[in-house]
Protein backbone atom coordinates (compact mmCIF):
# COMPACT_ATOMS: atom_id res chain seq x y z
CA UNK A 1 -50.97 -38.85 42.56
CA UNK A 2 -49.58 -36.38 40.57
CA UNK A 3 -46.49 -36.00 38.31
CA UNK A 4 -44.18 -33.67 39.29
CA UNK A 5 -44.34 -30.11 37.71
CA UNK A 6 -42.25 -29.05 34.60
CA UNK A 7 -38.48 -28.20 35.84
CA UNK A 8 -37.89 -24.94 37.69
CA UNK A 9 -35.65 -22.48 35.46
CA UNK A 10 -32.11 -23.12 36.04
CA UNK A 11 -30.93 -20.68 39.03
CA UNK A 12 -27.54 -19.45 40.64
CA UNK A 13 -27.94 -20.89 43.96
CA UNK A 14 -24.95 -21.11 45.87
CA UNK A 15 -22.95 -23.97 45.85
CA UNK A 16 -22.67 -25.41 49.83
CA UNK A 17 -19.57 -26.75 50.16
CA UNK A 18 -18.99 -30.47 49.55
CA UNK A 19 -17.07 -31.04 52.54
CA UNK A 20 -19.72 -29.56 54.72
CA UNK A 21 -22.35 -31.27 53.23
CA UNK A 22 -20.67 -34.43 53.94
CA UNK A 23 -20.20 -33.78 57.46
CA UNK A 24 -23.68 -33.21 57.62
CA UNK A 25 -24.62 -36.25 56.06
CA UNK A 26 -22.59 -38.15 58.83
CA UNK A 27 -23.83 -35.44 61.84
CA UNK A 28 -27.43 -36.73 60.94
CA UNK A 29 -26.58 -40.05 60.53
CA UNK A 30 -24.68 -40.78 63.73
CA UNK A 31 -27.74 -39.67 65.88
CA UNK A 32 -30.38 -41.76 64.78
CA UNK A 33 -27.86 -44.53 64.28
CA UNK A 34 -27.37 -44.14 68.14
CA UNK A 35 -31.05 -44.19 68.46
CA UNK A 36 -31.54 -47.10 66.61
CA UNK A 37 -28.73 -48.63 68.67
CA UNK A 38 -30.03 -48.22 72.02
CA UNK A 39 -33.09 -49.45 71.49
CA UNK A 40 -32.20 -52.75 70.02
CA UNK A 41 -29.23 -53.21 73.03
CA UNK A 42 -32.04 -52.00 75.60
CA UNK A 43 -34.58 -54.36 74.15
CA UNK A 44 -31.99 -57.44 74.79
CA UNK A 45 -30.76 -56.25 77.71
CA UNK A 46 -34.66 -55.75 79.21
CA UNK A 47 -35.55 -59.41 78.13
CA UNK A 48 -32.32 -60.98 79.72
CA UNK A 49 -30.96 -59.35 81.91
CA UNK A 50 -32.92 -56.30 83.80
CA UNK A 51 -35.17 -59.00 85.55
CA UNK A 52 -32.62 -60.09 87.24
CA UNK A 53 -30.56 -56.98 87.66
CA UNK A 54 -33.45 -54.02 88.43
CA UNK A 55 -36.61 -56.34 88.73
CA UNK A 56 -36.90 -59.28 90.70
CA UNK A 57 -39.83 -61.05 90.68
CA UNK A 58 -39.91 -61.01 94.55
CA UNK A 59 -41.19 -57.31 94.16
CA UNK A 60 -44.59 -57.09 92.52
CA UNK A 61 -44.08 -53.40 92.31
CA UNK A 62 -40.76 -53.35 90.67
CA UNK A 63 -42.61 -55.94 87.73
CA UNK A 64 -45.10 -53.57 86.93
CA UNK A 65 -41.95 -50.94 86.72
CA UNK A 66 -39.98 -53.32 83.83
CA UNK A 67 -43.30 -52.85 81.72
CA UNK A 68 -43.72 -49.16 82.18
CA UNK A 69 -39.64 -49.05 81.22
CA UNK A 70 -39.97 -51.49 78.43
CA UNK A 71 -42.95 -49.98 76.49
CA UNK A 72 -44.60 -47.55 77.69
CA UNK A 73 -41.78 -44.45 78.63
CA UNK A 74 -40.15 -44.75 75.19
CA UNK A 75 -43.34 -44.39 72.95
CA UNK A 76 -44.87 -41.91 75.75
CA UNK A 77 -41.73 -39.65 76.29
CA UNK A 78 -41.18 -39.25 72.12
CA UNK A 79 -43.66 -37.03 71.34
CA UNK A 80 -42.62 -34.68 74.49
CA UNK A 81 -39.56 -34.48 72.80
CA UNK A 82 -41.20 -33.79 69.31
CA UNK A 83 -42.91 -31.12 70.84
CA UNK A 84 -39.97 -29.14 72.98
CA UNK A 85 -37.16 -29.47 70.38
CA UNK A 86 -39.21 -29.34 66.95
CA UNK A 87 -40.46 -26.04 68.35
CA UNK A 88 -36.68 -25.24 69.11
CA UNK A 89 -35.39 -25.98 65.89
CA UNK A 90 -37.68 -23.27 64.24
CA UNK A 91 -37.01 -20.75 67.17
CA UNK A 92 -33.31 -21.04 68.40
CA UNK A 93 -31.33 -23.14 65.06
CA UNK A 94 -31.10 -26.87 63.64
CA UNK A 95 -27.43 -27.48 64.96
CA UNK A 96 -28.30 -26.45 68.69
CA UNK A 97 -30.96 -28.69 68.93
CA UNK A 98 -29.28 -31.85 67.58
CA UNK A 99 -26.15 -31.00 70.11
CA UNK A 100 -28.56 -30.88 73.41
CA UNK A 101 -30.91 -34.33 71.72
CA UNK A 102 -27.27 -35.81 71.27
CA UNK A 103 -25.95 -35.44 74.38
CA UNK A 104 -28.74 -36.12 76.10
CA UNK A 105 -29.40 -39.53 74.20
CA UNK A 106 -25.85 -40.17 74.85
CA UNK A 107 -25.40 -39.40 78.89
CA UNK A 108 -28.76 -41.23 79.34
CA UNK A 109 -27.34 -44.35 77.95
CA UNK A 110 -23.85 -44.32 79.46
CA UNK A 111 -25.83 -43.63 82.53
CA UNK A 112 -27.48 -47.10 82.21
CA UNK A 113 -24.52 -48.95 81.77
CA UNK A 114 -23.14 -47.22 85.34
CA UNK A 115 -26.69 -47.48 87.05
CA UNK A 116 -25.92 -50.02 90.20
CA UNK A 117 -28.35 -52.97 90.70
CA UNK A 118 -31.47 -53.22 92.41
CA UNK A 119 -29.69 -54.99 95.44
CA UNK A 120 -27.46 -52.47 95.90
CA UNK A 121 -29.85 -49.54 96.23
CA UNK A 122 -32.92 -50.69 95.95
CA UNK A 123 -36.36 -49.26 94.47
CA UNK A 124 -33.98 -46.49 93.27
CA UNK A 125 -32.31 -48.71 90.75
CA UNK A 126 -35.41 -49.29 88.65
CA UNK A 127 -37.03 -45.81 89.32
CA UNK A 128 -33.55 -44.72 88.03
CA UNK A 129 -33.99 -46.91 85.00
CA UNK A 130 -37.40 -45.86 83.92
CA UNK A 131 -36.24 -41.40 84.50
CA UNK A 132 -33.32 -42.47 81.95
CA UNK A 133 -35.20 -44.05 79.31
CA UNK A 134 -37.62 -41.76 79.18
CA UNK A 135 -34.84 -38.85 78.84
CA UNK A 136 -33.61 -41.04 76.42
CA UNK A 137 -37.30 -40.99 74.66
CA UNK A 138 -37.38 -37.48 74.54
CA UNK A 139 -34.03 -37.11 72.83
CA UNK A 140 -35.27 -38.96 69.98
CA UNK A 141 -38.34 -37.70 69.75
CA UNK A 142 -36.22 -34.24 69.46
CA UNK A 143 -33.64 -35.34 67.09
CA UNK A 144 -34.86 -36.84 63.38
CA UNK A 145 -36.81 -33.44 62.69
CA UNK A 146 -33.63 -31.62 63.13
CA UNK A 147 -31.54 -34.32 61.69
CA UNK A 148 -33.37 -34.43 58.38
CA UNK A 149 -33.25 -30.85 58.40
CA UNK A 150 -29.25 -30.57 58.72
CA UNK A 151 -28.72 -33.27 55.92
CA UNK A 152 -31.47 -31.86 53.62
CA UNK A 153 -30.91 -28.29 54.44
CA UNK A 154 -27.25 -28.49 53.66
CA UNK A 155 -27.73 -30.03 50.30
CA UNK A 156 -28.48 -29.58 46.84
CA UNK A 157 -32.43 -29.05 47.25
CA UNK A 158 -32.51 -30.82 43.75
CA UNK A 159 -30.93 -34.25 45.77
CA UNK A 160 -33.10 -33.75 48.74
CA UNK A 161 -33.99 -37.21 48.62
CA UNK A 162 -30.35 -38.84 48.78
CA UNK A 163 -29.23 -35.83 51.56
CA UNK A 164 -31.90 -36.31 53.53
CA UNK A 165 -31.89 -40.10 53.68
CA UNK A 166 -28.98 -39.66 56.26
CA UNK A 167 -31.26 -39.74 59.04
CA UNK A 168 -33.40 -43.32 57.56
CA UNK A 169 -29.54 -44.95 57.52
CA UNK A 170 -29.81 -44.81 61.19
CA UNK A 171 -32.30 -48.13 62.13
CA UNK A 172 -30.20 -50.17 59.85
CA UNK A 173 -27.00 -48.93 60.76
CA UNK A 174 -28.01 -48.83 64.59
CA UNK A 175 -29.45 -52.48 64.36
CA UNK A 176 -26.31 -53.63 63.09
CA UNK A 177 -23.84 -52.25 65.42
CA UNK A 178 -26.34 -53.42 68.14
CA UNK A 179 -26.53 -56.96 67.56
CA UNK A 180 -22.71 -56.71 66.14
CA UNK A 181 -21.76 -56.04 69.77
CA UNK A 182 -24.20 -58.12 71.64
CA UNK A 183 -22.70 -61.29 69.56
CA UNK A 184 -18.96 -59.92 70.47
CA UNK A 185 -19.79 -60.00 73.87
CA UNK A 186 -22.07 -63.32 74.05
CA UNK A 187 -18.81 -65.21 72.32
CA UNK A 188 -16.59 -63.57 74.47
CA UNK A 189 -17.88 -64.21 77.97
CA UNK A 190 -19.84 -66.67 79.62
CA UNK A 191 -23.38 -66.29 80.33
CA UNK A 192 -22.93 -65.43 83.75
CA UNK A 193 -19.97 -62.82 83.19
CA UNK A 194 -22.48 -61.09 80.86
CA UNK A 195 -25.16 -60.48 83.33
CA UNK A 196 -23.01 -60.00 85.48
CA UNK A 197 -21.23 -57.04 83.67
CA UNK A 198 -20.74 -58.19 80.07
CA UNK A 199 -24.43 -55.91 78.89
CA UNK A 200 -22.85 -52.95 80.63
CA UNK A 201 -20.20 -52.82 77.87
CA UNK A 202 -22.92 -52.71 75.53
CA UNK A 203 -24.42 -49.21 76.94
CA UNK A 204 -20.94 -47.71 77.62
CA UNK A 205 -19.54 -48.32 73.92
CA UNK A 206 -22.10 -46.28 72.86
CA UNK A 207 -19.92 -42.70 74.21
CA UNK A 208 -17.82 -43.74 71.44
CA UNK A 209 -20.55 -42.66 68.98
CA UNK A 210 -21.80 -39.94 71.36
CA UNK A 211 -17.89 -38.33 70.82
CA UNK A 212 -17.69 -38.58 66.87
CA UNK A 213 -21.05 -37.50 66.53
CA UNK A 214 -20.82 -34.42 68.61
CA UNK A 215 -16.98 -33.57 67.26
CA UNK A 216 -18.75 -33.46 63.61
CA UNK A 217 -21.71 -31.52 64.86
CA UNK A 218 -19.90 -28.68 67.00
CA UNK A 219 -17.86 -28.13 64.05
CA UNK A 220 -20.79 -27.59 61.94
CA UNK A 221 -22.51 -23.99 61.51
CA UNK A 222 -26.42 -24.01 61.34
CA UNK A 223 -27.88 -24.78 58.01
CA UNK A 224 -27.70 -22.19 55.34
CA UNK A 225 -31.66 -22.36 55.03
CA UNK A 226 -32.02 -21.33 58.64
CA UNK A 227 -29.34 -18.54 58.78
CA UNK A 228 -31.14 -16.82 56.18
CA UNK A 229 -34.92 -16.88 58.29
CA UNK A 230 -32.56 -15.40 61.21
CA UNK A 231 -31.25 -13.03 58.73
CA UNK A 232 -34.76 -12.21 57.43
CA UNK A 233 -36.30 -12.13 61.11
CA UNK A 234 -38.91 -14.73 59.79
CA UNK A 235 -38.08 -17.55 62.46
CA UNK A 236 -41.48 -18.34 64.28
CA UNK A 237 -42.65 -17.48 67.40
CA UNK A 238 -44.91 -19.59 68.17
CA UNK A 239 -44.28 -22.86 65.88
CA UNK A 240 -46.45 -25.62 67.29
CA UNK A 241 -50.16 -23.38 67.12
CA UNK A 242 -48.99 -22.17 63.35
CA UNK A 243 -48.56 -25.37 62.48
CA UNK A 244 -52.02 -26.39 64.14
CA UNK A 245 -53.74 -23.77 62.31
CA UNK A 246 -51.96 -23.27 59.23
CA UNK A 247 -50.91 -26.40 58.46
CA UNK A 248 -53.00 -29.12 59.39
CA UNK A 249 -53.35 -30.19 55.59
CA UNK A 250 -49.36 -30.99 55.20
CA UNK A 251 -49.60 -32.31 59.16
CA UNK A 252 -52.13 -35.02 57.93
CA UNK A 253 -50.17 -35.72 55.15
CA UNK A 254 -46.90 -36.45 56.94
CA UNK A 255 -48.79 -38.03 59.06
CA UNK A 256 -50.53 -40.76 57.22
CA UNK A 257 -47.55 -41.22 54.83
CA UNK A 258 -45.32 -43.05 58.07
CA UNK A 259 -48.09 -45.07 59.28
CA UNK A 260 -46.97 -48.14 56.02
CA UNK A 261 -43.40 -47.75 56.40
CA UNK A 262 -43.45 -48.19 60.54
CA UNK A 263 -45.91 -51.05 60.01
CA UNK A 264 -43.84 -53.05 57.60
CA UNK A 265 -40.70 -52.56 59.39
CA UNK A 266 -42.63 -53.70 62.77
CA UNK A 267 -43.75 -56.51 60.42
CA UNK A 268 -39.91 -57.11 59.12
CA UNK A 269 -37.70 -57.22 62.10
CA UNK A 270 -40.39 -57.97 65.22
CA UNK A 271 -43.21 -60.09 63.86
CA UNK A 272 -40.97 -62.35 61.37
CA UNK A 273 -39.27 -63.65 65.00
CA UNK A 274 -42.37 -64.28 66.69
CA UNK A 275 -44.01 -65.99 63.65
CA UNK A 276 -40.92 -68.03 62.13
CA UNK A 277 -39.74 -69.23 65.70
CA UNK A 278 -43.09 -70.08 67.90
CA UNK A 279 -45.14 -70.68 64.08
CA UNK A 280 -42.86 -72.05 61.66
CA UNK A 281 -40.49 -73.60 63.55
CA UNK A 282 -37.28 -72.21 62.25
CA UNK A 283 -34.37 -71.56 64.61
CA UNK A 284 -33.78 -68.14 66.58
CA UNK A 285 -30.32 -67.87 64.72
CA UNK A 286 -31.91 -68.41 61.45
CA UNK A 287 -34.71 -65.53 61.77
CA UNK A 288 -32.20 -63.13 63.51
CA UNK A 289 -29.61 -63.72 60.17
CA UNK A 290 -32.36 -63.08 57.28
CA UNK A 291 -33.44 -59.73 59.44
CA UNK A 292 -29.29 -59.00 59.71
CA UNK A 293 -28.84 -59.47 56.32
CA UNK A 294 -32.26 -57.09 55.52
CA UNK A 295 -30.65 -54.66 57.37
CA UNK A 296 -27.34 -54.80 55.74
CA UNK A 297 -28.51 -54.05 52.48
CA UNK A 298 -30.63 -51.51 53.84
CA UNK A 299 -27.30 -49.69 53.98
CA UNK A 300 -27.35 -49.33 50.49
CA UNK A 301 -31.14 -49.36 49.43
CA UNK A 302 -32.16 -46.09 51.71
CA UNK A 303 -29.84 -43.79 49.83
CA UNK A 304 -30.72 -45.29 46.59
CA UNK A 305 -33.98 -45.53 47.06
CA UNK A 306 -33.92 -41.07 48.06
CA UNK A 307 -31.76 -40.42 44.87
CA UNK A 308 -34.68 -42.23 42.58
CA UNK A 309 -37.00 -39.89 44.31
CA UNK A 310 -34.53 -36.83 42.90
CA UNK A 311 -35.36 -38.47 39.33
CA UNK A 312 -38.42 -39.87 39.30
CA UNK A 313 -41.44 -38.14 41.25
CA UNK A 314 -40.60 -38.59 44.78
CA UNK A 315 -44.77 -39.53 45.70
CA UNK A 316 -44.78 -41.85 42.76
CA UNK A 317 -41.87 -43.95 43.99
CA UNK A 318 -43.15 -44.17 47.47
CA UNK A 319 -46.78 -45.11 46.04
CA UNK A 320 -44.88 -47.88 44.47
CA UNK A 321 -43.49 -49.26 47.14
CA UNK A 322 -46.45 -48.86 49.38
CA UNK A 323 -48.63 -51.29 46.92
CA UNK A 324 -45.29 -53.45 46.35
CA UNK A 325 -45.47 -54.02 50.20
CA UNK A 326 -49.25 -54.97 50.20
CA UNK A 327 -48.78 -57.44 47.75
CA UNK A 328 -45.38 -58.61 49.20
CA UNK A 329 -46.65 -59.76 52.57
CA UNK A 330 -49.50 -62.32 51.15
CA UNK A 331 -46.69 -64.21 48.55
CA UNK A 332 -44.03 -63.93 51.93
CA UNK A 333 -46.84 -65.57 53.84
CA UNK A 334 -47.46 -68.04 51.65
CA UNK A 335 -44.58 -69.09 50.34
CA UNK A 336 -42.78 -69.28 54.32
CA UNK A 337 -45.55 -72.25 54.51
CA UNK A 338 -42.79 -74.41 52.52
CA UNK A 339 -40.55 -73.76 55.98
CA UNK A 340 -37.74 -72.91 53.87
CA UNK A 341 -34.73 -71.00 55.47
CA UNK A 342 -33.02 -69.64 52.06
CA UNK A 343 -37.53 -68.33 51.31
CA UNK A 344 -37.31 -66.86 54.80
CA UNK A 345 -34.26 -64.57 54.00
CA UNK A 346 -35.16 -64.07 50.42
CA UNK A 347 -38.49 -62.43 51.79
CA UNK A 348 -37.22 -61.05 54.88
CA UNK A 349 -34.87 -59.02 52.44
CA UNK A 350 -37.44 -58.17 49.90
CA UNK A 351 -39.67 -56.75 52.13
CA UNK A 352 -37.09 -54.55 53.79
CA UNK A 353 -36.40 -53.19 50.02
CA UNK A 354 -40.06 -52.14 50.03
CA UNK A 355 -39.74 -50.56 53.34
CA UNK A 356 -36.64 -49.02 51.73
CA UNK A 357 -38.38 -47.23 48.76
CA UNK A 358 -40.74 -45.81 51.05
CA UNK A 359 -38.66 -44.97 54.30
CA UNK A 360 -35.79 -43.79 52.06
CA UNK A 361 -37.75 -41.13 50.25
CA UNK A 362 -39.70 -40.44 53.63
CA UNK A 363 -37.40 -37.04 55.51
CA UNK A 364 -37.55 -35.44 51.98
CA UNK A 365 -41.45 -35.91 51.75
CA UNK A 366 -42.23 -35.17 55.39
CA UNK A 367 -40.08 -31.74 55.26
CA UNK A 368 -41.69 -30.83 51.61
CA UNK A 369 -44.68 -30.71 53.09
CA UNK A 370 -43.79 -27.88 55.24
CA UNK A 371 -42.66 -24.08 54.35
CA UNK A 372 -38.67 -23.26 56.08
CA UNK A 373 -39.58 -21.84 58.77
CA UNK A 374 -41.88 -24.39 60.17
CA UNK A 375 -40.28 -27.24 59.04
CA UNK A 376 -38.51 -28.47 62.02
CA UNK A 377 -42.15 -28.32 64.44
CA UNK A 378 -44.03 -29.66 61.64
CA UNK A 379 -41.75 -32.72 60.60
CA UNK A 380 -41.10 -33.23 64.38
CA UNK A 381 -44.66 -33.31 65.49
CA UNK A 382 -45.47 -35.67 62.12
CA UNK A 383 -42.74 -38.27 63.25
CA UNK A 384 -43.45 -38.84 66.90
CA UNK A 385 -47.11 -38.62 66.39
CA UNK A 386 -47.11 -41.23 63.68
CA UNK A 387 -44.60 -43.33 65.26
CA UNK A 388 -47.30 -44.03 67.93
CA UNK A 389 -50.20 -44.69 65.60
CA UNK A 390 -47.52 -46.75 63.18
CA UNK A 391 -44.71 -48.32 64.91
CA UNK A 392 -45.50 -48.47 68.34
CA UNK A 393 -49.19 -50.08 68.15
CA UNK A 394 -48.13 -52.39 65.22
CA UNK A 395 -46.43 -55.56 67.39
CA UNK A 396 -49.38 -55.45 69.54
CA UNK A 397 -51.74 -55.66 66.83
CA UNK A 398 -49.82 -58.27 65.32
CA UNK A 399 -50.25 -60.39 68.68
CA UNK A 400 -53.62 -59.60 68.99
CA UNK A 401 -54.52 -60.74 65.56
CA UNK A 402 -52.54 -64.04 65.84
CA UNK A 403 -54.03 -64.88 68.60
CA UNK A 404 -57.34 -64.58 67.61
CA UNK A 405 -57.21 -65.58 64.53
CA UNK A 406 -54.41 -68.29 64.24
CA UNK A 407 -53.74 -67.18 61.12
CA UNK A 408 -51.14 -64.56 58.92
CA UNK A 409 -53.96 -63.27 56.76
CA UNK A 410 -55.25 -61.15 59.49
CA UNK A 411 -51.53 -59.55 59.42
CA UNK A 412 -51.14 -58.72 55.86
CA UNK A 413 -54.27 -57.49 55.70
CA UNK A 414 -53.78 -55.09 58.50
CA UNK A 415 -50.33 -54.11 56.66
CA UNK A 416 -52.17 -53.38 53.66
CA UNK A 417 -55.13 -50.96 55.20
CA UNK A 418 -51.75 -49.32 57.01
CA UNK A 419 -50.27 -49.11 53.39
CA UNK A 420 -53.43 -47.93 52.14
CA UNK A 421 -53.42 -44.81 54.92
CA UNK A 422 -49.68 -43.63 53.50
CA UNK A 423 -51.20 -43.95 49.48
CA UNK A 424 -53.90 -41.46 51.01
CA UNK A 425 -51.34 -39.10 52.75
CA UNK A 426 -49.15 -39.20 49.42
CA UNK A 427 -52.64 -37.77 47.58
CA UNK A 428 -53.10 -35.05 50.39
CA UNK A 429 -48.91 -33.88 49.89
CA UNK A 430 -47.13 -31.58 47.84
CA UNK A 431 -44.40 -32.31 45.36
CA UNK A 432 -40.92 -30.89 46.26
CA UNK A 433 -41.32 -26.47 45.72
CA UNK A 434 -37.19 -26.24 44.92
CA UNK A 435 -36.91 -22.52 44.32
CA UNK A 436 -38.43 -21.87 48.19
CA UNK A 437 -35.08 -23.74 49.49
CA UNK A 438 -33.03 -21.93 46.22
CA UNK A 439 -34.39 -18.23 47.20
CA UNK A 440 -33.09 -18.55 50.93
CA UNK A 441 -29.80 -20.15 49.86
CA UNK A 442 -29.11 -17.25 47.60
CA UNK A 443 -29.73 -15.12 50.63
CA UNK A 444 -27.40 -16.99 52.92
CA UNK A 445 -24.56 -16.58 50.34
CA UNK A 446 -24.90 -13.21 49.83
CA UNK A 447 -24.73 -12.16 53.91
């Protein structure tokens, strides 16, 4: 990979103002906290309690239903949404599009937590459940282009790294409030109270972060970056075939560079369960606290992990912690043999540091790839696309390799060839072009 390039002159780019760039910071990070906050509620709630509620087993039709719900809507739905509202964010603004992905996240979710039960009206109730989650898919298939882009775009384009690692905040920050809530409400009331209504609360909590996210973003004006294409009259129109046959090189690249990150974090929070509970023996409570306390520092590690990448060359970093991880999940393997709890959080929490270094970095390097004006479609379609050759095929895999193996070394090996894939879409990117992002802040200033 190479170094990055000798410093650009110094230039007079505007100055954004701090307090805006802040509130973009938290618009960005609000929405894919959501995100990250349904799905881990929805994924409890679908293994306890939608059986009983929208799927009983008495219907053979409703059964094959839960599946469709569970797995299938949210990883086929995303990349519709990549596709409508990357393509927006290039044609009609940034801000716009994360409103409409927002509130349509949002009303999807509060819907769920009002949807009545399959014994009150029937079929409906699951059909119901399966038209919201995929309008929930599509929101955030629509939203972390956009997001990224609002952080990023608002920034210093110098400290892309640390802006844009808003959006990456989110699946820590979501997983925490999740699980937060879900143990607040599984002290709280008995185990009948919360089927009964107790994993409503759950869904309906989250208009709280619907309201502050939206109250920061209406109060927001577009980013200066894409007030200065409208100025210019360079928006696209027609995003999605430029980027097809312009930019394939940068699409690969974006591309290939998820696939490690989604694997390891599948690998982290979703395999470590399956493997320390059914394999190892450890207790559910005792898996569930080293990924908890993973994610917790993840807090912290995403943003540092984007300002290296300001200082240090931002594909070197993430080669670095691609390798890191391929080495990482042999010792974890090996040394979780010993069946010791304080190993299992030790490792649990190293590994998430790895996926930090890479998945911290990760908006900056996905939007570099792309010129201004096609960064939304591109970094859209490179997210949803990748999610479902990373992160959505990756707990499968891991089953399937388990099971017909019996063994972990089928695992990290798989991790590593997905490592492998991102080291080859760092070598196909682009390090960070600063004056393109300096030359249309200048512009916005000055209008």
């Amino acid at each position: 990979m190479a170094t990055n390039p000798a410093p650009a002159p110094e230039t007079t780019a505007p100055v954004v103002r701090r307090k805006d760039m802040y509130k973009a910071f938290a618009a960005s990070l609000t929405g894919t906290a959501l995100e990250f906050y349904d799905f881990a509620v929805y994924s409890a709630a679908a293994a306890i309690v939608f059986p009983l509620i929208f799927f009983p087993a008495a219907d053979p039709l409703t059964g094959t239903l839960l599946a469709f719900s569970t797995y299938a809507v949210g990883y086929i739905s995303r990349p519709v949404g990549g596709i409508i509202f990357g393509r927006l964010g290039d044609e009609i603004g940034r801000k716009k599009v994360l409103v409409i992905t927002l509130m349509l996240i949002g009303v999807a979710t509060f819907l769920i937590g009002l949807l009545p039960a399959y014994g009150t009206i029937g079929i409906a109730a699951p059909i119901a459940l399966v038209l919201l989650r995929f309008a929930q898919g599509v929101g955030v298939g629509g939203e972390w282009g956009s997001a990224v882009l609002l952080s990023s775009e608002f920034g210093d384009p110098r400290r892309r790294g640390f802006w844009a690692s808003a959006a990456q905040i989110g699946p820590p920050a979501g997983n925490l409030m999740a699980n937060g809530a879900l143990a607040v409400l599984t002290l709280m009331l008995s185990e009948e109270a919360f089927v009964d209504y107790g994993w409503r609360i759950a869904f309906l909590v989250s208009a709280v972060l619907v309201a502050f996210g939206l109250w920061i973003r209406l109060r927001l004006e577009d980013t200066p970056v894409f007030k200065a294409l409208e100025a210019r009259g360079e928006k696209p129109n027609a995003p999605i075939k430029e980027v097809l046959r312009t930019q394939r090189r940068p699409l690969a690249a974006a591309i290939l560079s998820r696939i490690g990150p989604d694997v390891l974090y599948a690998l982290c929070t979703v395999f470590t369960l399956t493997y320390g509970i059914q394999k190892l023996g450890f207790d559910r409570g005792q898996v569930l606290v080293a990924v908890l306390i993973g994610s917790a520092v993840q807090l912290f590690t995403m943003p540092l992990a984007g300002a290296v990448s300001d200082r240090i060359n931002r594909r070197l970093v993430y080669g670095i912690a691609a390798v890191g991880a391929s080495v990482w999940a042999f010792v974890f393997f090996i040394a979780l043999e010993g069946k010791s709890a304080t190993v299992l959080i030790i490792g649990t929490v190293l590994g998430l540091v790895f996926h930090s270094f890479m998945y911290g970095p990760q908006a900056a390097f996905v939007v570099e790839q792309f010129s201004p004006r096609l960064r939304s479609t591109g970094s859209s379609l490179a997210y949803t696309f990748a999610g479902i050759i990373g992160g959505a095929v990756a707990p499968f895999m891991f089953t399937l390799l388990m099971g017909a193996y019996n063994s972990w070394l089928p695992v990290a090996i798989y991790l590593t060839v997905a490592c492998v894939l991102t080291m080859v879409g760092l070598a196909l990117g682009r390090n960070s072009n600063v004056a393109e992002d300096e030359e249309y802040l200048q512009e916005s200033a000055r209008a």
